[in-house]
N, C-alpha and C. Protein backbone atom coordinates (compact mmCIF):
# COMPACT_ATOMS: atom_id res chain seq x y z
N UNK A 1 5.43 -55.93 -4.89
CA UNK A 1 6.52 -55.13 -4.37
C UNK A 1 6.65 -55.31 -2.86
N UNK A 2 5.60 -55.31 -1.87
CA UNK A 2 5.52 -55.81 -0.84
C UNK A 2 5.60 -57.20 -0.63
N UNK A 3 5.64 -57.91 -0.70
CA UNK A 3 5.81 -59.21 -0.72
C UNK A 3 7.52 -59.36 -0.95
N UNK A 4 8.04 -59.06 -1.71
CA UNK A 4 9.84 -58.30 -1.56
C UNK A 4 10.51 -58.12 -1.02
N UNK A 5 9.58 -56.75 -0.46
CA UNK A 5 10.66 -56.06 0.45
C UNK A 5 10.25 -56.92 1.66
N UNK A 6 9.37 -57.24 2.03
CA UNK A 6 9.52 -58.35 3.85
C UNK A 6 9.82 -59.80 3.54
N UNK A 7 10.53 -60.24 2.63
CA UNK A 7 11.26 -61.01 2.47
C UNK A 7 11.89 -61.05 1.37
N UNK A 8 13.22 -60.15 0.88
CA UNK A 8 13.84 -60.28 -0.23
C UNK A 8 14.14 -61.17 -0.72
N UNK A 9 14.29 -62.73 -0.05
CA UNK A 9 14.67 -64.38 -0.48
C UNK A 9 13.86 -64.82 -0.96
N UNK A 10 12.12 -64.31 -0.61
CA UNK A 10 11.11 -64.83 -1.02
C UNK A 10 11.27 -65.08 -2.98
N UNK A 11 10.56 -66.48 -3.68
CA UNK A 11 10.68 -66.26 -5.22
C UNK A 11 8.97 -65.74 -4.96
N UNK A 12 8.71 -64.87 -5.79
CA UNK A 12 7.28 -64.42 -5.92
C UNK A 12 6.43 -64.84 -7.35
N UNK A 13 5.88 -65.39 -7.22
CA UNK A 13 5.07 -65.36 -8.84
C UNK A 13 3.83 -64.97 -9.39
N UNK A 14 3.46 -64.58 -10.08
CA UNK A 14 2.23 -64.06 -10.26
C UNK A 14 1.79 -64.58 -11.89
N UNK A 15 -0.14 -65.27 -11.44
CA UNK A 15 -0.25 -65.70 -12.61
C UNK A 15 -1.53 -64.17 -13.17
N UNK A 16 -1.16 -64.80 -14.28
CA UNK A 16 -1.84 -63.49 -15.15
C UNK A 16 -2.88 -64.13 -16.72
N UNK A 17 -3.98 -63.82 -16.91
CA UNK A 17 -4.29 -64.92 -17.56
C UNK A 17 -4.32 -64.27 -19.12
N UNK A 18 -4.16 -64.68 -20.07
CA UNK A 18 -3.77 -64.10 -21.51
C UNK A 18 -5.20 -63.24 -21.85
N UNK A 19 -4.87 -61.82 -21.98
CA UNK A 19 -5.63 -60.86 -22.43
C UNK A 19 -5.28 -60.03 -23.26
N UNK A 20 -6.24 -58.93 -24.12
CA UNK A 20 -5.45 -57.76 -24.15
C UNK A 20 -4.88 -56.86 -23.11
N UNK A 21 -3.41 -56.29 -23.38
CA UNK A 21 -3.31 -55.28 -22.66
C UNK A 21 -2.09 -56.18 -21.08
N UNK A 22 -2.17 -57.29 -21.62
CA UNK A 22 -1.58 -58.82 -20.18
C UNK A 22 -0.12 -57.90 -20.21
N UNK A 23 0.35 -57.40 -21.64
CA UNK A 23 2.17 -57.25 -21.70
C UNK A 23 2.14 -56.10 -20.71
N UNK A 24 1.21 -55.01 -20.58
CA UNK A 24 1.24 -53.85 -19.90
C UNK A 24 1.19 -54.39 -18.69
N UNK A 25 0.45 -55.23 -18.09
CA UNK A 25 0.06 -55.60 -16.47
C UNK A 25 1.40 -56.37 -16.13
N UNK A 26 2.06 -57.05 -17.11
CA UNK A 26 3.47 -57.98 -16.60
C UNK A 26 4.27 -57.01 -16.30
N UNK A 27 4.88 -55.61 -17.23
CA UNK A 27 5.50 -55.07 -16.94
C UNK A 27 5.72 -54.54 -15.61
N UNK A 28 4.35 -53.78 -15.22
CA UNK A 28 4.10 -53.27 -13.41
C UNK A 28 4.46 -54.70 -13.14
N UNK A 29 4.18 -55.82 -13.37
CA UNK A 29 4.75 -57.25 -12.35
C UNK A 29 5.99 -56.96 -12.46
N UNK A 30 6.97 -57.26 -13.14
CA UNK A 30 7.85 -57.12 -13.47
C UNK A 30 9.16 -56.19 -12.59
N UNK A 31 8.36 -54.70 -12.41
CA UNK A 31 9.04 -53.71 -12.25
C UNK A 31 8.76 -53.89 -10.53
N UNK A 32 7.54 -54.15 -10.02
CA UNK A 32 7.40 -55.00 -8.74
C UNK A 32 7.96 -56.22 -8.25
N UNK A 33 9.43 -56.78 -8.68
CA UNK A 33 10.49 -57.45 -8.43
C UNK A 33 9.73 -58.91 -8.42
N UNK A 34 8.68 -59.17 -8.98
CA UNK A 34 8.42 -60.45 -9.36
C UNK A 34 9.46 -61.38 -10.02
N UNK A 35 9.46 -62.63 -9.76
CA UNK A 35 10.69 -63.67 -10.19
C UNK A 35 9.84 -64.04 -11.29
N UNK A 36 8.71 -64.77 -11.24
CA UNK A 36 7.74 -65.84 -12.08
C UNK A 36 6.74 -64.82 -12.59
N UNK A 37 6.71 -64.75 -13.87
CA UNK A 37 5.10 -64.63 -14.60
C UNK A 37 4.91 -65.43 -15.39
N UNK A 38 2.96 -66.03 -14.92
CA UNK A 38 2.99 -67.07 -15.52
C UNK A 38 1.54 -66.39 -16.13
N UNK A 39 1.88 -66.88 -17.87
CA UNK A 39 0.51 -66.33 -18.28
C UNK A 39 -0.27 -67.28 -19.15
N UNK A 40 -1.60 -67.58 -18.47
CA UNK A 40 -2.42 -68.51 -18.49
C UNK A 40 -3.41 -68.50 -19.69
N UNK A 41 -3.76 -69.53 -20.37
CA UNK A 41 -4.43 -69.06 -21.64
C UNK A 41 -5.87 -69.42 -21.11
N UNK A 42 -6.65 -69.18 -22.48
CA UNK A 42 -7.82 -69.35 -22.05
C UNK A 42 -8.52 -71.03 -21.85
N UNK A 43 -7.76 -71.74 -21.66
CA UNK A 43 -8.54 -73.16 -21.40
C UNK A 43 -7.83 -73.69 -19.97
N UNK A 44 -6.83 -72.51 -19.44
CA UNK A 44 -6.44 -72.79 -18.35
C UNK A 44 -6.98 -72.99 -17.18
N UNK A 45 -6.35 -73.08 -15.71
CA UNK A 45 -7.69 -72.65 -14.63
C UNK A 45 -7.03 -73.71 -13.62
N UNK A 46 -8.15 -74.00 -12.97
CA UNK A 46 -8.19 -74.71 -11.89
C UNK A 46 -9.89 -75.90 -11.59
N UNK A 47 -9.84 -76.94 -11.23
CA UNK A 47 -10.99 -77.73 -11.32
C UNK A 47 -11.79 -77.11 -10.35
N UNK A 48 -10.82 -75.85 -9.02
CA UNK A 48 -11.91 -75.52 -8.03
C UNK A 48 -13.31 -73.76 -9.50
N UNK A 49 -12.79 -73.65 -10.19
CA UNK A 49 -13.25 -72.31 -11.03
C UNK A 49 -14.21 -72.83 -11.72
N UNK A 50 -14.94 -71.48 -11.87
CA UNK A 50 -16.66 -71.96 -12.26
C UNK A 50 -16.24 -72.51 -13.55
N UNK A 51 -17.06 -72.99 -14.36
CA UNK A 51 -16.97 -73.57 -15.83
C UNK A 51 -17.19 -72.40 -16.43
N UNK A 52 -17.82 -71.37 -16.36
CA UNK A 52 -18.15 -69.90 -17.30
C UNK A 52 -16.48 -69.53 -17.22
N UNK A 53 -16.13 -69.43 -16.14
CA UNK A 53 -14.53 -69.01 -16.26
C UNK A 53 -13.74 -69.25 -16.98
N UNK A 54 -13.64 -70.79 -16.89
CA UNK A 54 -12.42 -71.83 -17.46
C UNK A 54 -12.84 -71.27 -19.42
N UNK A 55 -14.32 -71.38 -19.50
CA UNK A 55 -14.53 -71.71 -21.10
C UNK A 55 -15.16 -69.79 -21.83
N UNK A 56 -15.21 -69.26 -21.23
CA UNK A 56 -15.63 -67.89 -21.49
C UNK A 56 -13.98 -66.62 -21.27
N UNK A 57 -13.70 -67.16 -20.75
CA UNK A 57 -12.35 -66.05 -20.26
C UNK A 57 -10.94 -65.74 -20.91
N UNK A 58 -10.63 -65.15 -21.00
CA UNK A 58 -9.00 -65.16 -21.58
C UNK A 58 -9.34 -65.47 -22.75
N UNK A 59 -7.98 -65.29 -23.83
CA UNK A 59 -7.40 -65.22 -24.71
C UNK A 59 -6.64 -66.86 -24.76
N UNK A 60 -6.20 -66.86 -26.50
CA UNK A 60 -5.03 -68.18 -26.25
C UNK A 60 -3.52 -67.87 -25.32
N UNK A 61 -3.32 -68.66 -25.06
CA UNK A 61 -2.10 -68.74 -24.24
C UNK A 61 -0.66 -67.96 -25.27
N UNK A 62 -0.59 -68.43 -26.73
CA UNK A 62 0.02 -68.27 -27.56
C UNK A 62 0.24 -66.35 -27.71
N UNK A 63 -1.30 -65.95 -27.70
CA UNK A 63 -1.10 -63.97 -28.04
C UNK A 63 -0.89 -63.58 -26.85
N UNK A 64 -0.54 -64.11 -25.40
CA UNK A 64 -0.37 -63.57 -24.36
C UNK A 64 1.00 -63.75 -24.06
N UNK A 65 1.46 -64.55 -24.41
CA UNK A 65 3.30 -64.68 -24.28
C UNK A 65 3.52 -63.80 -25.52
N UNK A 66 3.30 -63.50 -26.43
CA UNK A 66 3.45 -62.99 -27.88
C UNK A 66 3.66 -61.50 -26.85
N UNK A 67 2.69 -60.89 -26.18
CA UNK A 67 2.05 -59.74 -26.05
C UNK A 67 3.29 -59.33 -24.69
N UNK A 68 3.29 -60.23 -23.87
CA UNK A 68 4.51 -59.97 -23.00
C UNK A 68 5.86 -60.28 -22.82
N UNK A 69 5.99 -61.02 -23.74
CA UNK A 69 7.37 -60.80 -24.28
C UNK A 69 8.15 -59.84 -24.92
N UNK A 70 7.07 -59.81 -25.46
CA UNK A 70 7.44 -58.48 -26.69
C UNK A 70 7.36 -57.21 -26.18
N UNK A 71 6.68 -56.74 -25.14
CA UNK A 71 6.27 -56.00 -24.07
C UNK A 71 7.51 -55.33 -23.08
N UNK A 72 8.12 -56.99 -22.39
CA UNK A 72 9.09 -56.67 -21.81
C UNK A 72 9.94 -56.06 -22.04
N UNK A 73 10.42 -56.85 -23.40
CA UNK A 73 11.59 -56.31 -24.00
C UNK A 73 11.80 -54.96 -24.44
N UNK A 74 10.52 -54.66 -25.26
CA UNK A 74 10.57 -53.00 -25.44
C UNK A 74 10.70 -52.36 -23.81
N UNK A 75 10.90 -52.83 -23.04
CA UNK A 75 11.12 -51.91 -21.61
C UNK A 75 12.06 -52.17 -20.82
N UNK A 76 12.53 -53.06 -21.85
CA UNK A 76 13.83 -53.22 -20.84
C UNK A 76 13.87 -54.02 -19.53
N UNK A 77 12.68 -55.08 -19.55
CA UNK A 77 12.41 -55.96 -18.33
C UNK A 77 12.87 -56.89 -18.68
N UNK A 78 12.64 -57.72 -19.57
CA UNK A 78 12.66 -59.10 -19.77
C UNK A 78 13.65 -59.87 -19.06
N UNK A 79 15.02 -59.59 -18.76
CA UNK A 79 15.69 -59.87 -18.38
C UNK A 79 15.34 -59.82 -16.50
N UNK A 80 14.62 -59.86 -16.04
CA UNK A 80 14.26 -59.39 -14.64
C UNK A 80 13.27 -60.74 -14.15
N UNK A 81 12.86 -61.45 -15.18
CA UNK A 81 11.53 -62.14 -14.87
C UNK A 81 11.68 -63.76 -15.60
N UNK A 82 11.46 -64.49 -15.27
CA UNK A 82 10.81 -65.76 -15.83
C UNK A 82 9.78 -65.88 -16.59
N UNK A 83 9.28 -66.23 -17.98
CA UNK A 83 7.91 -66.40 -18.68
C UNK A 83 7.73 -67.21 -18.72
N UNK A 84 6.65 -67.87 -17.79
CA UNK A 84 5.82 -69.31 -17.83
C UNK A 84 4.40 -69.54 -18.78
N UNK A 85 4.00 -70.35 -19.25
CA UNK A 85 2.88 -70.73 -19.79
C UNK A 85 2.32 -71.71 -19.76
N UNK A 86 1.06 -71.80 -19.81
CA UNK A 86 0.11 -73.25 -19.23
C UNK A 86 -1.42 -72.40 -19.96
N UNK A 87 -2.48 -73.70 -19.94
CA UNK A 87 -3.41 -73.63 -20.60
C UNK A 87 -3.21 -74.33 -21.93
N UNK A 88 -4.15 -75.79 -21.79
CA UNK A 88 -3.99 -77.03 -22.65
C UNK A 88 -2.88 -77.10 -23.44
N UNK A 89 -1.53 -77.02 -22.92
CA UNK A 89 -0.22 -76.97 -23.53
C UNK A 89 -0.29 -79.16 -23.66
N UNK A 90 -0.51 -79.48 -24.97
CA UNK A 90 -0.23 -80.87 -24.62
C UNK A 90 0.66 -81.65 -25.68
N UNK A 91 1.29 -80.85 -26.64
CA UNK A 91 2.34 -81.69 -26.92
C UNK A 91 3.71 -81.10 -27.31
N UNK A 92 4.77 -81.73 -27.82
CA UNK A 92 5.69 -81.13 -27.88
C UNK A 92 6.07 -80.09 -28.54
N UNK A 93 5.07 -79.83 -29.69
CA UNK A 93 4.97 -78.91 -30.74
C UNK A 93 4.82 -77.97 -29.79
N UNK A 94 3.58 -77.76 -29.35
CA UNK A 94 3.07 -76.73 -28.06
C UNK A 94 4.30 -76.04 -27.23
N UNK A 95 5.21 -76.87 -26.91
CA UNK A 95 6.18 -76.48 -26.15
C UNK A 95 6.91 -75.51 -27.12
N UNK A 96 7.44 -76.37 -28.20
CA UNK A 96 8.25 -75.54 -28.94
C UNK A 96 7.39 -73.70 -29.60
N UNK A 97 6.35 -73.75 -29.97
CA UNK A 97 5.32 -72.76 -30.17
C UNK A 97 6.09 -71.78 -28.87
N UNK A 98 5.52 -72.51 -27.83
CA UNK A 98 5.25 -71.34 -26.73
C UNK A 98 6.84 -71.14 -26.07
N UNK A 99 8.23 -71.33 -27.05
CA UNK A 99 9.50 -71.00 -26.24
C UNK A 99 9.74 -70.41 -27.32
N UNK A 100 9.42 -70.38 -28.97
CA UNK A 100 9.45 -69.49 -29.49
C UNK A 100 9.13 -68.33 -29.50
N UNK A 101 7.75 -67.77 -29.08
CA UNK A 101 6.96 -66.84 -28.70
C UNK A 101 7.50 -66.36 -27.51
N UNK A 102 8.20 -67.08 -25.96
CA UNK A 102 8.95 -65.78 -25.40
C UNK A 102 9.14 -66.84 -24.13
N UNK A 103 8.32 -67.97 -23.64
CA UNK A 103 8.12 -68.46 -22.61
C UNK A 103 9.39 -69.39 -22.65
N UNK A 104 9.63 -69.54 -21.46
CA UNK A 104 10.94 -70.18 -20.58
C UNK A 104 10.68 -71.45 -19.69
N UNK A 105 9.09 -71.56 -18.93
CA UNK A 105 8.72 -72.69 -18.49
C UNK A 105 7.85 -73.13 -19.45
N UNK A 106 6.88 -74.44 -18.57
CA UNK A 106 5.70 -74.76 -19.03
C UNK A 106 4.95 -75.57 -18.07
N UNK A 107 3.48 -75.47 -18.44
CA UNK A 107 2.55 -75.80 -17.18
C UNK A 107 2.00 -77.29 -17.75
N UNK A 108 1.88 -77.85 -17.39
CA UNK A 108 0.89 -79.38 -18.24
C UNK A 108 -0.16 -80.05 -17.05
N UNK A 109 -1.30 -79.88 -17.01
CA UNK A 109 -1.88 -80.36 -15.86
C UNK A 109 -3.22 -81.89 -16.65
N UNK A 110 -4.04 -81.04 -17.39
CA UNK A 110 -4.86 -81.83 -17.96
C UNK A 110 -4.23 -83.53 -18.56
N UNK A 111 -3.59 -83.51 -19.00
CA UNK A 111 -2.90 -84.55 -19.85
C UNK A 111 -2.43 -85.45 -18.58
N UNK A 112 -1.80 -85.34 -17.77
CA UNK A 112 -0.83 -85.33 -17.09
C UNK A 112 -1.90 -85.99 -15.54
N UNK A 113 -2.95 -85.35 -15.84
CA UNK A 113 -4.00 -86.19 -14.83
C UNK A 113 -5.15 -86.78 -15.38
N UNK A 114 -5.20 -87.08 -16.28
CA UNK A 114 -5.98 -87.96 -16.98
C UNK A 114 -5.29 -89.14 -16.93
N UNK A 115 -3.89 -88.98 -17.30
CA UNK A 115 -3.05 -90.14 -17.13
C UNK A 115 -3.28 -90.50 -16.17
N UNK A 116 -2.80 -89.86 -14.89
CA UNK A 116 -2.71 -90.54 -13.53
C UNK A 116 -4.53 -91.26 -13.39
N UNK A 117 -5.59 -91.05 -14.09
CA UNK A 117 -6.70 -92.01 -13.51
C UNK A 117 -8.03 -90.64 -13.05
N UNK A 118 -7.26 -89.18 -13.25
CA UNK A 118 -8.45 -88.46 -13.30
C UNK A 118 -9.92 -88.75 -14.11
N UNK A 119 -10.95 -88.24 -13.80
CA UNK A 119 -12.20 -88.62 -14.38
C UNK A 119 -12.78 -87.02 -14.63
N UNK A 120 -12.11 -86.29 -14.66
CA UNK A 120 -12.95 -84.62 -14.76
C UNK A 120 -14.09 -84.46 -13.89
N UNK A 121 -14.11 -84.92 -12.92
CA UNK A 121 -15.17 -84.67 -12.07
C UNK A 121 -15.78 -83.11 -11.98
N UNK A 122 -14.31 -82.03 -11.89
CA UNK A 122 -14.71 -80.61 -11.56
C UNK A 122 -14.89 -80.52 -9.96
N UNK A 123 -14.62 -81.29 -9.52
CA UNK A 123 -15.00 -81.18 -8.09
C UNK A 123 -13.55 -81.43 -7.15
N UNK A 124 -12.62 -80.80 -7.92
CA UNK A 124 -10.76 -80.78 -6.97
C UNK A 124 -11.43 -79.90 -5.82
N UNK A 125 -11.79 -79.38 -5.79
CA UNK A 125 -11.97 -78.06 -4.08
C UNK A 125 -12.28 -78.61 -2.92
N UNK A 126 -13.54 -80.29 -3.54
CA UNK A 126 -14.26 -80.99 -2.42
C UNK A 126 -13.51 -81.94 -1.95
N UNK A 127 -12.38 -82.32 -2.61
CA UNK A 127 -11.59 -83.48 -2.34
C UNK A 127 -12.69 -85.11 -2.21
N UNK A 128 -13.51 -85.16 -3.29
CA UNK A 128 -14.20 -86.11 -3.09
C UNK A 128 -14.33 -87.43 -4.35
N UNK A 129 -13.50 -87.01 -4.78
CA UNK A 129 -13.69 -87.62 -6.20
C UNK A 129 -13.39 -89.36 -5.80
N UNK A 130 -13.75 -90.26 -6.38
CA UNK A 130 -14.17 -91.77 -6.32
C UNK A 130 -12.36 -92.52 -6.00
């Protein structure tokens, strides 16, 4: 909500990672003039995040768009927000799954840098990889 009001032009996004209870936390996003929610499943992340994180955390990506979509709408938000999703989204089926279920973007990182010549090092934070 702050982030808003000192720059109303600003797009704001907020990622949220698939849990129980994610549709309730989007809504407060939501109603806090957020543009983007993006809700992250559980194989999502970042190469800088511990490995307990990436493989212990969250829910599928699939019951968390399920959960805030469905969420919104009973409140009369949905229309206020963008639904993004990411977390091992890797083929087209996937896409179609997750625009049925409520989502509007999509995230693809793994696939997508393997191609480019990634090696999973886990080590994106150090910038050191070969």
């Amino acid at each position: 909500f702050d982030l808003k009001n000192s720059n109303p032009s600003a797009r704001v996004s907020v990622k949220l990672v698939s849990e129980v209870g994610v549709g309730t936390i989007a809504s407060g996003v939501a109603k806090g003039h957020a543009d983007n929610i993006l809700i992250s499943g559980e194989n999502g992340g970042t190469g800088a995040s511990p490995l307990t994180s990436i493989k212990h955390a969250g829910l599928p990506w699939e019951l968390g768009i399920a959960e805030t979509h469905k969420t919104l709408v009973m409140n009369d938000l949905r229309s206020r927000v963008r639904l993004q999703t990411d977390g091992q989204l890797k083929t087209g089926r996937d896409v179609a799954i997750a625009c049925m279920l409520g989502a509007e973007e999509f995230g693809f990182a793994t696939g997508p840098l393997i191609a480019l010549g990634c090696i999973m090092m886990r080590k994106c934070h150090l910038n050191t990889c070969p």
